[in-house]
Every structure is written in structure tokens, then in C-alpha cells.
PDB file of N, CA and C in Angstrom:
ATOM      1  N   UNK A   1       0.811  -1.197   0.000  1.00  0.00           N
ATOM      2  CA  UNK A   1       0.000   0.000   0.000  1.00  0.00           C
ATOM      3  C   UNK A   1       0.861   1.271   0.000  1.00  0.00           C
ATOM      4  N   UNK A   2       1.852   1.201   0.709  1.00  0.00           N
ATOM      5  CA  UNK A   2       2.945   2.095   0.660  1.00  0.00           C
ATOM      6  C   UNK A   2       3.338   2.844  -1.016  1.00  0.00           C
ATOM      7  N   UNK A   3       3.514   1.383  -1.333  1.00  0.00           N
ATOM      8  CA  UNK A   3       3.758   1.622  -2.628  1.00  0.00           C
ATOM      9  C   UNK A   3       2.832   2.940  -4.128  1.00  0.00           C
ATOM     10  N   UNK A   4       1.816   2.449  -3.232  1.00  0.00           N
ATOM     11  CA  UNK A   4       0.861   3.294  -4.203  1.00  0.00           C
ATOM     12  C   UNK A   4       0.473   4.417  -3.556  1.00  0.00           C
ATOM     13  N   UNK A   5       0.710   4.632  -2.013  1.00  0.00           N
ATOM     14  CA  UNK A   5       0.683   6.002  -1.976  1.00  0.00           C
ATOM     15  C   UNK A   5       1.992   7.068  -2.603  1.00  0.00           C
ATOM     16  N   UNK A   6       2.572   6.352  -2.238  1.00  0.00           N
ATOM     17  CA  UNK A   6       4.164   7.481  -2.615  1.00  0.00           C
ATOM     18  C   UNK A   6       3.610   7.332  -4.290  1.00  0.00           C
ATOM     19  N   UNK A   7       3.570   6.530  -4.943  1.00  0.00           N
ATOM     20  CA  UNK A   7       3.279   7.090  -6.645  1.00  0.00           C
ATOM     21  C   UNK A   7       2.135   8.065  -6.646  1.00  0.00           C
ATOM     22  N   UNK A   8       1.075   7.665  -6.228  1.00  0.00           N
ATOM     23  CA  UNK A   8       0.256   8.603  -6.080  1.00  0.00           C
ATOM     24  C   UNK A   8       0.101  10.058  -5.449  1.00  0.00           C
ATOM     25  N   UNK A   9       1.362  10.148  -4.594  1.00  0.00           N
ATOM     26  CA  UNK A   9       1.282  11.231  -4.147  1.00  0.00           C
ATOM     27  C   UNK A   9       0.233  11.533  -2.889  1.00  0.00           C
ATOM     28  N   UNK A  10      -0.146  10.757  -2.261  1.00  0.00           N
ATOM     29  CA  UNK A  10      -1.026  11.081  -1.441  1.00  0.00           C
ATOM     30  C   UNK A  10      -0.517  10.518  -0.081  1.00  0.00           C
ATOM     31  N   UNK A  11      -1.075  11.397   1.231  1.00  0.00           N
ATOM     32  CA  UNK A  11      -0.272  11.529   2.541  1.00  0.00           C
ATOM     33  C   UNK A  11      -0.229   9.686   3.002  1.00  0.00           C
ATOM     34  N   UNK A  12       1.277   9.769   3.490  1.00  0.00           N
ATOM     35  CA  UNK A  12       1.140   8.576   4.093  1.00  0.00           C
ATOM     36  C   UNK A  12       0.034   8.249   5.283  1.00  0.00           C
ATOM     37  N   UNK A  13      -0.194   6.917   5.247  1.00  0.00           N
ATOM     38  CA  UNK A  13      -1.570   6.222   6.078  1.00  0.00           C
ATOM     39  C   UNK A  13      -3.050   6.715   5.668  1.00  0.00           C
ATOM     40  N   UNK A  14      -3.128   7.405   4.276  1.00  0.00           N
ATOM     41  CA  UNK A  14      -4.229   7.129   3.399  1.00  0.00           C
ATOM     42  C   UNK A  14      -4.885   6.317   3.051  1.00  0.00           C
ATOM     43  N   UNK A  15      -4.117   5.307   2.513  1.00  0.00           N
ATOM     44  CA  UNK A  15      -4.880   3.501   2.816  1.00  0.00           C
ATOM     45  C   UNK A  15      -4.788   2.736   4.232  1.00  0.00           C
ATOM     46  N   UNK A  16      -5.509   2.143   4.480  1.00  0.00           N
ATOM     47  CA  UNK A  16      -5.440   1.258   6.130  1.00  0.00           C
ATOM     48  C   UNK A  16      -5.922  -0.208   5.286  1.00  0.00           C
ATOM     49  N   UNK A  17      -5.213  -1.229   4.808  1.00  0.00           N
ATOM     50  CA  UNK A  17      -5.459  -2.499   5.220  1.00  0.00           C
ATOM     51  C   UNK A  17      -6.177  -3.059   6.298  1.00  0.00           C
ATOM     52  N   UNK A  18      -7.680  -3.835   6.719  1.00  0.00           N
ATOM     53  CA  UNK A  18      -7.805  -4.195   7.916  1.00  0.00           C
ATOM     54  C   UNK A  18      -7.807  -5.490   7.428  1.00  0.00           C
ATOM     55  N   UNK A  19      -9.068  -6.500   8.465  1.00  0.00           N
ATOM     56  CA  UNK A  19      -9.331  -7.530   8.201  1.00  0.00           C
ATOM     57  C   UNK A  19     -10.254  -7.971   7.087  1.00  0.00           C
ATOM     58  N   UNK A  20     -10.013  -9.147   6.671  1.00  0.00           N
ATOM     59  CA  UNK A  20     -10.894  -9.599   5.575  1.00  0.00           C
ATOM     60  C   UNK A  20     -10.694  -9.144   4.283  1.00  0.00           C
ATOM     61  N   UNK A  21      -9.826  -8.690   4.110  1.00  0.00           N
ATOM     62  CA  UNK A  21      -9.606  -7.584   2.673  1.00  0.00           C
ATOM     63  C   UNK A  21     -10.216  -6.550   2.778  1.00  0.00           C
ATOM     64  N   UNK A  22     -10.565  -5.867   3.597  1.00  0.00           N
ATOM     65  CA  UNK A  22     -10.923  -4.663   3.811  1.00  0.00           C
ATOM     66  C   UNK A  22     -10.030  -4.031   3.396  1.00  0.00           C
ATOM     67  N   UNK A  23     -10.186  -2.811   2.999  1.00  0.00           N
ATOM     68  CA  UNK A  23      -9.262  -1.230   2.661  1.00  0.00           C
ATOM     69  C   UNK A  23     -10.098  -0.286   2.528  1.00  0.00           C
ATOM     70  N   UNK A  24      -9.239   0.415   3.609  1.00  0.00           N
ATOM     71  CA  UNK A  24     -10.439   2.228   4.007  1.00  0.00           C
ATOM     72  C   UNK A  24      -9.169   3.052   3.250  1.00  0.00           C
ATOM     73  N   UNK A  25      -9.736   3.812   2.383  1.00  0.00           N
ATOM     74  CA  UNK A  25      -9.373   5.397   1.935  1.00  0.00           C
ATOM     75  C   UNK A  25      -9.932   5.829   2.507  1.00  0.00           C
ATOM     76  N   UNK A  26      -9.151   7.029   3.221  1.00  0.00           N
ATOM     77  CA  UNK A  26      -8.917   8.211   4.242  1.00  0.00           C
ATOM     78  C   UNK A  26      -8.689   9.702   3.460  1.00  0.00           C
ATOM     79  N   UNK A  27      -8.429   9.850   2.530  1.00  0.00           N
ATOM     80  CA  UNK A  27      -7.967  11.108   2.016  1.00  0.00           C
ATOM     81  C   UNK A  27      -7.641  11.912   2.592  1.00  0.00           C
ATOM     82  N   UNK A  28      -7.062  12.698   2.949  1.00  0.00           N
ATOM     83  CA  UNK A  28      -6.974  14.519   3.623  1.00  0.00           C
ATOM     84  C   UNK A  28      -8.173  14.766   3.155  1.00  0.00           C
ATOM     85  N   UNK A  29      -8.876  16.039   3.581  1.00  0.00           N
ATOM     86  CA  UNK A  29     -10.166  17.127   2.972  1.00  0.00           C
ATOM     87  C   UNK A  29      -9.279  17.728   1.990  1.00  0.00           C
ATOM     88  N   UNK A  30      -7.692  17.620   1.853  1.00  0.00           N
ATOM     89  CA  UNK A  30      -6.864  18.914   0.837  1.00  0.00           C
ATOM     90  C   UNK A  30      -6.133  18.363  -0.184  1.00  0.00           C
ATOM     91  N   UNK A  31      -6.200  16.569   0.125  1.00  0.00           N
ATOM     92  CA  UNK A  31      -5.796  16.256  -1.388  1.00  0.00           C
ATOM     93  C   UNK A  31      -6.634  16.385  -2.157  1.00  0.00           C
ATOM     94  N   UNK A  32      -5.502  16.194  -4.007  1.00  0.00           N
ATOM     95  CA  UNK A  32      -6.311  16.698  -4.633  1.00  0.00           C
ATOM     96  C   UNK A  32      -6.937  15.650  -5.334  1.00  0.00           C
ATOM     97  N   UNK A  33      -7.920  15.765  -5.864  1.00  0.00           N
ATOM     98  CA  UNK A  33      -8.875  14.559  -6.665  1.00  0.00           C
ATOM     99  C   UNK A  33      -8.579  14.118  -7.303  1.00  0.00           C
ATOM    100  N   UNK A  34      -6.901  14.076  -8.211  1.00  0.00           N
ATOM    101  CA  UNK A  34      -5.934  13.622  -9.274  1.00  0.00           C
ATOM    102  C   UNK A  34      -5.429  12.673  -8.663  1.00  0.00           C
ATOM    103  N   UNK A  35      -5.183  12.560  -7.392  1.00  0.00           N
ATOM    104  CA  UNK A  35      -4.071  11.669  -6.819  1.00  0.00           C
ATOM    105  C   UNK A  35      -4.740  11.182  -6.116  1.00  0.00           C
ATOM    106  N   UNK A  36      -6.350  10.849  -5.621  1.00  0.00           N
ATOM    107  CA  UNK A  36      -7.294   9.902  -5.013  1.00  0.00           C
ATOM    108  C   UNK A  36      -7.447   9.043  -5.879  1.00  0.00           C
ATOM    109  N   UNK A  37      -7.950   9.734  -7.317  1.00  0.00           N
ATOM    110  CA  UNK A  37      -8.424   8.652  -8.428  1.00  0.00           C
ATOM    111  C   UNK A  37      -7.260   8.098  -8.747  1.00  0.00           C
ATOM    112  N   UNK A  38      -5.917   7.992  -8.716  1.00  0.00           N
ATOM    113  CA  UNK A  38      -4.599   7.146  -9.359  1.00  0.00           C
ATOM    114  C   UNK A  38      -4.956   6.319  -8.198  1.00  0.00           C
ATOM    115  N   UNK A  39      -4.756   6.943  -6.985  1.00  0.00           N
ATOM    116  CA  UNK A  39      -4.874   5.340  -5.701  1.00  0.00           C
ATOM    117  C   UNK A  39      -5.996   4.914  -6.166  1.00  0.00           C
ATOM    118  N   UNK A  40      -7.493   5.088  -6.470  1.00  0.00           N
ATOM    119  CA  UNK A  40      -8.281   3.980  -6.887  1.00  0.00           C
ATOM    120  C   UNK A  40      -8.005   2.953  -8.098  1.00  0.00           C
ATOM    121  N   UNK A  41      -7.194   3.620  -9.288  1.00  0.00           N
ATOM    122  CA  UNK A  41      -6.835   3.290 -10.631  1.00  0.00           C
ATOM    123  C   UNK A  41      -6.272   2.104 -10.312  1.00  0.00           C
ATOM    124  N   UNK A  42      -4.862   2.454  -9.832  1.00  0.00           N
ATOM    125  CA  UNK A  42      -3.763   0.978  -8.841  1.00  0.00           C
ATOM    126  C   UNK A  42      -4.152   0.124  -8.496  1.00  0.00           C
ATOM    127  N   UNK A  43      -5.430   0.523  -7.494  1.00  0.00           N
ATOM    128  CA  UNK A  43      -5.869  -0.471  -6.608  1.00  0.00           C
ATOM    129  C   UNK A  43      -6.959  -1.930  -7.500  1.00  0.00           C
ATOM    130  N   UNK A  44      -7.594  -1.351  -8.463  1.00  0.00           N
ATOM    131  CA  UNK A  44      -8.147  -2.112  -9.267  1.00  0.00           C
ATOM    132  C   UNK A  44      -6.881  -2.938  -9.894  1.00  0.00           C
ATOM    133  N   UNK A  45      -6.144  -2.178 -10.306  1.00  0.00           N
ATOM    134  CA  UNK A  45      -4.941  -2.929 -10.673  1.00  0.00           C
ATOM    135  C   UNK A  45      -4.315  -4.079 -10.415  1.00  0.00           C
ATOM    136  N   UNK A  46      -4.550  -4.378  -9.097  1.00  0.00           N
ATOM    137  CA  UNK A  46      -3.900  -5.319  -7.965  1.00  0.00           C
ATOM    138  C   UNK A  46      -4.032  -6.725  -8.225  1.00  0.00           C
ATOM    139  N   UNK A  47      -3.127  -7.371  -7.644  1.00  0.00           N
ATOM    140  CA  UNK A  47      -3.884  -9.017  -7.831  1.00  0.00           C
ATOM    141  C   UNK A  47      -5.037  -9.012  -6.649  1.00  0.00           C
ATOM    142  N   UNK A  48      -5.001  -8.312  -5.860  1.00  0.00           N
ATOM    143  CA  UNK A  48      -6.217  -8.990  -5.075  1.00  0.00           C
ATOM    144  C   UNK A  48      -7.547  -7.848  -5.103  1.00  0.00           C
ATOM    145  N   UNK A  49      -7.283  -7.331  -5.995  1.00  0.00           N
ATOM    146  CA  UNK A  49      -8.889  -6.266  -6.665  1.00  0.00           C
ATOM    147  C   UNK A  49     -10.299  -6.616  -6.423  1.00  0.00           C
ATOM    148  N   UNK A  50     -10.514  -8.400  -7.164  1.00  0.00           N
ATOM    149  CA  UNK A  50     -11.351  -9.209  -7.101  1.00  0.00           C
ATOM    150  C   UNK A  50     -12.357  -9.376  -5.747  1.00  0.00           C
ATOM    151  N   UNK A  51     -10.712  -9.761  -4.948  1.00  0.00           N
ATOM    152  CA  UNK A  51     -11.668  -9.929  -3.230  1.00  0.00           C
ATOM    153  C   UNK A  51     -11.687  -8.764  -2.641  1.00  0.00           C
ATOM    154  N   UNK A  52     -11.186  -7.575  -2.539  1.00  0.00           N
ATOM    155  CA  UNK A  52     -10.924  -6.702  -1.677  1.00  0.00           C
ATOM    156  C   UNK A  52     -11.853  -5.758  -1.776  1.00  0.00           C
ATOM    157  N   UNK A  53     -12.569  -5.586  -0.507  1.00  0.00           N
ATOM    158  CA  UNK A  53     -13.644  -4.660  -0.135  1.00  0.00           C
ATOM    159  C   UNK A  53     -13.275  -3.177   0.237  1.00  0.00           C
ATOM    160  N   UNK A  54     -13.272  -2.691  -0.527  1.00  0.00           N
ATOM    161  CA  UNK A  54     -12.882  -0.683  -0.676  1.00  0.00           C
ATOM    162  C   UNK A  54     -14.148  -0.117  -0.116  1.00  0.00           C
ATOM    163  N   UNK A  55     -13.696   0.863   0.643  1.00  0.00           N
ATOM    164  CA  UNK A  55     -14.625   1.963   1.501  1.00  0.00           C
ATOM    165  C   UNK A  55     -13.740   3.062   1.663  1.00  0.00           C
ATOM    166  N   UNK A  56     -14.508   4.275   1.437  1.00  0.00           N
ATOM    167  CA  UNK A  56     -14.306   5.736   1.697  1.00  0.00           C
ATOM    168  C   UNK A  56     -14.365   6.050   3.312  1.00  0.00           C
ATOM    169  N   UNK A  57     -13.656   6.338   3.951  1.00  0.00           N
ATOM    170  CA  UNK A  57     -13.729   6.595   5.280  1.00  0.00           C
ATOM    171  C   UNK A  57     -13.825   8.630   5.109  1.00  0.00           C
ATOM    172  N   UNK A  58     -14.747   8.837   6.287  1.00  0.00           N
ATOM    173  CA  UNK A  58     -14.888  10.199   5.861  1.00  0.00           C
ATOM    174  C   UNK A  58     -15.124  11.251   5.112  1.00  0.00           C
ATOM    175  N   UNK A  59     -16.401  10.947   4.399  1.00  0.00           N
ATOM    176  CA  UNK A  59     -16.737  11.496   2.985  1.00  0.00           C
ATOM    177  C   UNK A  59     -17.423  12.900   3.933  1.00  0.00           C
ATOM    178  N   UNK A  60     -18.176  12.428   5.169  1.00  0.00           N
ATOM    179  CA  UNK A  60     -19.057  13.696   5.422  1.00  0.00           C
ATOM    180  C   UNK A  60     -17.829  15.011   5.492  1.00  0.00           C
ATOM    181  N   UNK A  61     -16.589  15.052   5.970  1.00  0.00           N
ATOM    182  CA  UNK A  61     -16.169  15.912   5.875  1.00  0.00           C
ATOM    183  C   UNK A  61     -15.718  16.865   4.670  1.00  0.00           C
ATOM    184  N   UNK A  62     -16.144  16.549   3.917  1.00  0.00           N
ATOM    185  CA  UNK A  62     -15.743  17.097   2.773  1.00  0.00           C
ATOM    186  C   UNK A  62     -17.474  17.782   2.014  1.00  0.00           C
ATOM    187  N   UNK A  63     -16.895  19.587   1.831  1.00  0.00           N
ATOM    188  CA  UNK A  63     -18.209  19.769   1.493  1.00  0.00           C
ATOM    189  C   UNK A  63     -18.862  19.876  -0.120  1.00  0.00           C
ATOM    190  N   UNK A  64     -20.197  19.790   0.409  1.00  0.00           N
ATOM    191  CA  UNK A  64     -21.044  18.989  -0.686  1.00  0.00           C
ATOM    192  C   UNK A  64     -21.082  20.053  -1.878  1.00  0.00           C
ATOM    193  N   UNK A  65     -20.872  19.408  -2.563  1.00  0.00           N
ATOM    194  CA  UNK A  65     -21.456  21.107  -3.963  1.00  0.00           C
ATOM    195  C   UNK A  65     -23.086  21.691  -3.974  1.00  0.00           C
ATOM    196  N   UNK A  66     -23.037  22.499  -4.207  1.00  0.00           N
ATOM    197  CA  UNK A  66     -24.436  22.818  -4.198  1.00  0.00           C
ATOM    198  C   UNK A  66     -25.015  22.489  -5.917  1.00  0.00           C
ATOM    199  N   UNK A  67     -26.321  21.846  -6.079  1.00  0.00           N
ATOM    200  CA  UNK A  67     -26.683  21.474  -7.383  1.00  0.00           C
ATOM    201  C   UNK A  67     -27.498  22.605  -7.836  1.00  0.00           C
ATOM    202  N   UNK A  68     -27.592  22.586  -8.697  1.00  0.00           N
ATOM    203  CA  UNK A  68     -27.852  23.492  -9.895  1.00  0.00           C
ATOM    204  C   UNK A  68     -29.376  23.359 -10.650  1.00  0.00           C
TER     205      UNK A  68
END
């Protein structure tokens, strides 16, 4: 996971590995949306893509756009 943060550019302990194939993305509120979507890009990438259960940790902090 290391690995794909440093390419990606995004703060270390952004990804958390838990149990079961779990993986929480964490983002900062100040990264930028270029270097979230490469860590998702990678991560599909992976040999273990298939089993591994991805979740957004902390979306409420980040604010909402207003629609139009």
C-alpha cells in the first residue's frame, strides 16, 4: 500500500489495510482529486482487486457542492 501512496502522491496512512480484505481510503479534505483517483486506478490494478472490499472513510467531511 505504501507503494501506491508514494506514486500517487497522497499523505502517508491514506490507505489502512484491515481484516478480511478490507481497505479504508482516508484522504486529507486537501488532497487533490488527481491523486485519489490514481490510488483507486492501482488499486483495481492489484492481484487482489477481485476480493478486496474498498470503503471511503470520511466522505461527510468534505463539502457537498451545491446542485444546480
Amino acid at each position: 500500500m505504501v507503494g501506491i501512496e508514494k506514486m500517487c502522491r497522497v499523505a502517508p496512512g491514506t490507505l489502512e489495510l484491515g481484516e478480511g480484505n478490507q481497505l479504508a481510503i482516508q484522504p486529507s479534505p486537501h488532497e487533490k482529486y488527481d491523486n485519489v483517483e490514481c490510488v483507486v486506478r492501482e488499486l483495481r490494478k492489484s492481484e487482489f482487486a477481485a476480493d478486496m472490499k474498498l470503503g471511503f472513510v470520511g466522505n461527510e467531511m468534505h463539502p457537498r457542492e451545491e446542485q444546480k
